[in-house]
N, C-alpha and C. Protein backbone atom coordinates (compact mmCIF):
# COMPACT_ATOMS: atom_id res chain seq x y z
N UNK A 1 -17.67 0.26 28.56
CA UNK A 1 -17.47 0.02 27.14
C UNK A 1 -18.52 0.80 26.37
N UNK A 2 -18.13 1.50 25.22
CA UNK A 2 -18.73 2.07 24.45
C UNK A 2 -20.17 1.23 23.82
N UNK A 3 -21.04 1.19 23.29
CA UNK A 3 -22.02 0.46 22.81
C UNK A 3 -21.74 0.70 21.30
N UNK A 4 -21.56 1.43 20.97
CA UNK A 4 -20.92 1.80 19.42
C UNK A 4 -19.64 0.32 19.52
N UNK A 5 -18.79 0.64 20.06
CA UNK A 5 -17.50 -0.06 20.03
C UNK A 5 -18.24 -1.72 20.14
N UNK A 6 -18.97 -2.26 20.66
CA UNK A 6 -19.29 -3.29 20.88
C UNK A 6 -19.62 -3.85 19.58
N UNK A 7 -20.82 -2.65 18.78
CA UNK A 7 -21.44 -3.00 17.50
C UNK A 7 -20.60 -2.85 16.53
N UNK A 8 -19.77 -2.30 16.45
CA UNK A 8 -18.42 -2.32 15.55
C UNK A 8 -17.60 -4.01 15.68
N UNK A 9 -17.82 -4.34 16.41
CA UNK A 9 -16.61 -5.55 16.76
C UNK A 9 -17.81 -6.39 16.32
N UNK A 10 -18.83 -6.71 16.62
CA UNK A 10 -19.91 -7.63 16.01
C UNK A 10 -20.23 -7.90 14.75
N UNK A 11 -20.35 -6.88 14.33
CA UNK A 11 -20.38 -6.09 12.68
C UNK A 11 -19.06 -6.81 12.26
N UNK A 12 -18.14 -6.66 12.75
CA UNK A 12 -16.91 -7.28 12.12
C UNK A 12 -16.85 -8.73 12.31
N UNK A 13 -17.08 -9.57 12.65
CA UNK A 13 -17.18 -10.81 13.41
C UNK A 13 -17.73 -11.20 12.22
N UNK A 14 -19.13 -10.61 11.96
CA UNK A 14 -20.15 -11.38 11.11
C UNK A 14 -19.93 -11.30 10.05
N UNK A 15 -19.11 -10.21 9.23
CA UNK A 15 -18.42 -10.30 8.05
C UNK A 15 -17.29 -10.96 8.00
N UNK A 16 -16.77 -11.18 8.70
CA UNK A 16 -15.54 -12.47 9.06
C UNK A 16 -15.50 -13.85 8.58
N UNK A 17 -17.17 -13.99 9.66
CA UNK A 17 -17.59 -15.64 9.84
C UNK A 17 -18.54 -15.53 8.17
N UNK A 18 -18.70 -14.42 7.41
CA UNK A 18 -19.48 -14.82 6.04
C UNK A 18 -21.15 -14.87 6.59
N UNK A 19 -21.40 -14.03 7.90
CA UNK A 19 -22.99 -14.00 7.88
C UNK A 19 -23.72 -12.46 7.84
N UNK A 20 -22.25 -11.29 7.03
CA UNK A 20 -22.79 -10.34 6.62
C UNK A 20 -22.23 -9.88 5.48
N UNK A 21 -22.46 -9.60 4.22
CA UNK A 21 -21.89 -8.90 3.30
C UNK A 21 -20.29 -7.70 3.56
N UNK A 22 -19.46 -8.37 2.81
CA UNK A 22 -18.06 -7.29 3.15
C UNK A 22 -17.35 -7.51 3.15
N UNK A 23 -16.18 -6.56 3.14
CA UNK A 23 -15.07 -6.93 3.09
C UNK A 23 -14.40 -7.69 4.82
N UNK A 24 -13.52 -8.61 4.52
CA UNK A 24 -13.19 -9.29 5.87
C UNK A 24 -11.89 -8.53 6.25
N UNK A 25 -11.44 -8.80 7.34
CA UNK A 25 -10.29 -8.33 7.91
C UNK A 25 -8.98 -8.73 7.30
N UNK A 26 -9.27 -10.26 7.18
CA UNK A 26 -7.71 -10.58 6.21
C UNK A 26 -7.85 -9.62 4.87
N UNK A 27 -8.56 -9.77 4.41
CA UNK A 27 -8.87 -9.47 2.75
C UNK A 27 -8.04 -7.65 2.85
N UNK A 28 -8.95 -7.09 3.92
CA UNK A 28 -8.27 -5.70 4.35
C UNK A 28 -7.11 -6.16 4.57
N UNK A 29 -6.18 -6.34 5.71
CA UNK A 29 -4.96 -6.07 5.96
C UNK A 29 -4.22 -6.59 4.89
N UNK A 30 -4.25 -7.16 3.86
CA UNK A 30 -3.91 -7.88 2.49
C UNK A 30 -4.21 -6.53 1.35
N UNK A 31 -4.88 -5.49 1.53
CA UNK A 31 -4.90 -4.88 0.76
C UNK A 31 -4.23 -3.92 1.19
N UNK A 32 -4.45 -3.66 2.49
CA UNK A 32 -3.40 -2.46 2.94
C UNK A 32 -1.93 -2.97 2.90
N UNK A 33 -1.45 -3.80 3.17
CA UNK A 33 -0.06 -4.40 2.72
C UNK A 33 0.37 -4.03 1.34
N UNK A 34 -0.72 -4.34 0.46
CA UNK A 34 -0.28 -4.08 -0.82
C UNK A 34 -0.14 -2.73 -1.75
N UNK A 35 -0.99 -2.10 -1.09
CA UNK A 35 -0.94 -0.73 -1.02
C UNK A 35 0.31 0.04 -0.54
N UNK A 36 0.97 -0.34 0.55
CA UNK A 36 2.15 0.42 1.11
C UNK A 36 2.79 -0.31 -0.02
N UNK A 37 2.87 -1.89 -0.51
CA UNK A 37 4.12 -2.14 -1.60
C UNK A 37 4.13 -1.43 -2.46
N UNK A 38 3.01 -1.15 -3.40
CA UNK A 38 2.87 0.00 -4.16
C UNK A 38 3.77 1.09 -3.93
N UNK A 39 3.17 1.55 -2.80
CA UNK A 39 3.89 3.18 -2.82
C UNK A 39 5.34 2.90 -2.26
N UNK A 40 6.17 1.99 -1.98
CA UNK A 40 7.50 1.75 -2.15
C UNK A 40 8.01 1.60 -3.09
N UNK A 41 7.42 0.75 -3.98
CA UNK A 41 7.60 0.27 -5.52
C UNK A 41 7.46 1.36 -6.48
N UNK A 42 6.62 2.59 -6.31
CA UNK A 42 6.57 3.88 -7.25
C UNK A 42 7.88 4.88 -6.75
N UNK A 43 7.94 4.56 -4.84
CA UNK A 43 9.12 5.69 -4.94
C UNK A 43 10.31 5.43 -5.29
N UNK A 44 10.49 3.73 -5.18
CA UNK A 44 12.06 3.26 -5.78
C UNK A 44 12.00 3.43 -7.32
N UNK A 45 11.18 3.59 -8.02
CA UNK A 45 11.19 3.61 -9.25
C UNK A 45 11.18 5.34 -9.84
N UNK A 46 10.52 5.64 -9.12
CA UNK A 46 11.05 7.58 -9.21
C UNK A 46 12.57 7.35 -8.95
N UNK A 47 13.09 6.83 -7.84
CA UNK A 47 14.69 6.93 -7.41
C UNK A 47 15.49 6.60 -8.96
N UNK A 48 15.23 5.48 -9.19
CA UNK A 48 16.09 5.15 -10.08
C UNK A 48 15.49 5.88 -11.52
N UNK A 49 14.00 6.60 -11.69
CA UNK A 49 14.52 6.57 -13.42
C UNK A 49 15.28 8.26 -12.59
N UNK A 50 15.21 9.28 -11.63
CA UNK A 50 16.48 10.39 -11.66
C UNK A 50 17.45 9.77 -11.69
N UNK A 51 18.16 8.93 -11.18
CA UNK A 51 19.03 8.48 -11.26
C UNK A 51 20.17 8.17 -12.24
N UNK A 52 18.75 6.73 -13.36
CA UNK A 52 19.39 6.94 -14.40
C UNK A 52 19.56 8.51 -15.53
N UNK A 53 18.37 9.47 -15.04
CA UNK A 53 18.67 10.51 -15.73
C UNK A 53 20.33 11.59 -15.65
N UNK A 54 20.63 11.27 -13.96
CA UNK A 54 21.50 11.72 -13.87
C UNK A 54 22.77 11.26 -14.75
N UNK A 55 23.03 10.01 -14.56
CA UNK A 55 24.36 9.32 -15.23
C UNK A 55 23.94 9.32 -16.90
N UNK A 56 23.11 9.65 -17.52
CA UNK A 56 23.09 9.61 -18.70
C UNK A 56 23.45 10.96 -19.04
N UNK A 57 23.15 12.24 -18.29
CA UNK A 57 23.31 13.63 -18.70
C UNK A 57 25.21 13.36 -18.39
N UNK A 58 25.79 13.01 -17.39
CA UNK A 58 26.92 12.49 -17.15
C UNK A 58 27.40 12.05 -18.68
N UNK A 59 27.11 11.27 -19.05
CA UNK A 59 27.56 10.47 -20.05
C UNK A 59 27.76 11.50 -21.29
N UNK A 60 26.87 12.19 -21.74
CA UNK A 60 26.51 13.52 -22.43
C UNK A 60 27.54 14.37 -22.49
N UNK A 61 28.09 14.94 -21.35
CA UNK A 61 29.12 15.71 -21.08
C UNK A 61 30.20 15.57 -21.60
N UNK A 62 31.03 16.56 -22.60
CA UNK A 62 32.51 15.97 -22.90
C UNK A 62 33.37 15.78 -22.24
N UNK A 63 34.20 15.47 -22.57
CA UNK A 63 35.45 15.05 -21.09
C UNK A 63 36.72 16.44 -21.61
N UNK A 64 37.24 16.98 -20.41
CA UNK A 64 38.25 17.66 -20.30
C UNK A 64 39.29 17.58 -20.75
């Protein structure tokens, strides 16, 4: 086992249990969750305003 890797997992423990300053692991995977919602939530919302741009230029158009 690495000795780095050991002090990494300790280091994390103790910010966990609240006996070192930091961010905790839930708090992280809670932010990274919310982060990917984000960037789903910006690309569905790019989708739809082309979208609606398309059917409005549609709408624009005279009819034959």
């Amino acid at each position: 086992m690495n000795p780095e890797a050991l002090r990494t997992w300790v280091k994390r423990a103790e910010i966990d249990e609240g006996l070192r300053p930091g961010m905790t692991s839930t708090d992280s995977d809670r932010i990274t969750e919310l982060e990917r919602e984000v960037r789903e939530l910006r690309r569905a919302s790019t989708i739809l305003k082309q979208a609606s741009a398309f059917f409005a230029a549609e709408l624009d158009r005279p009819l034959r």
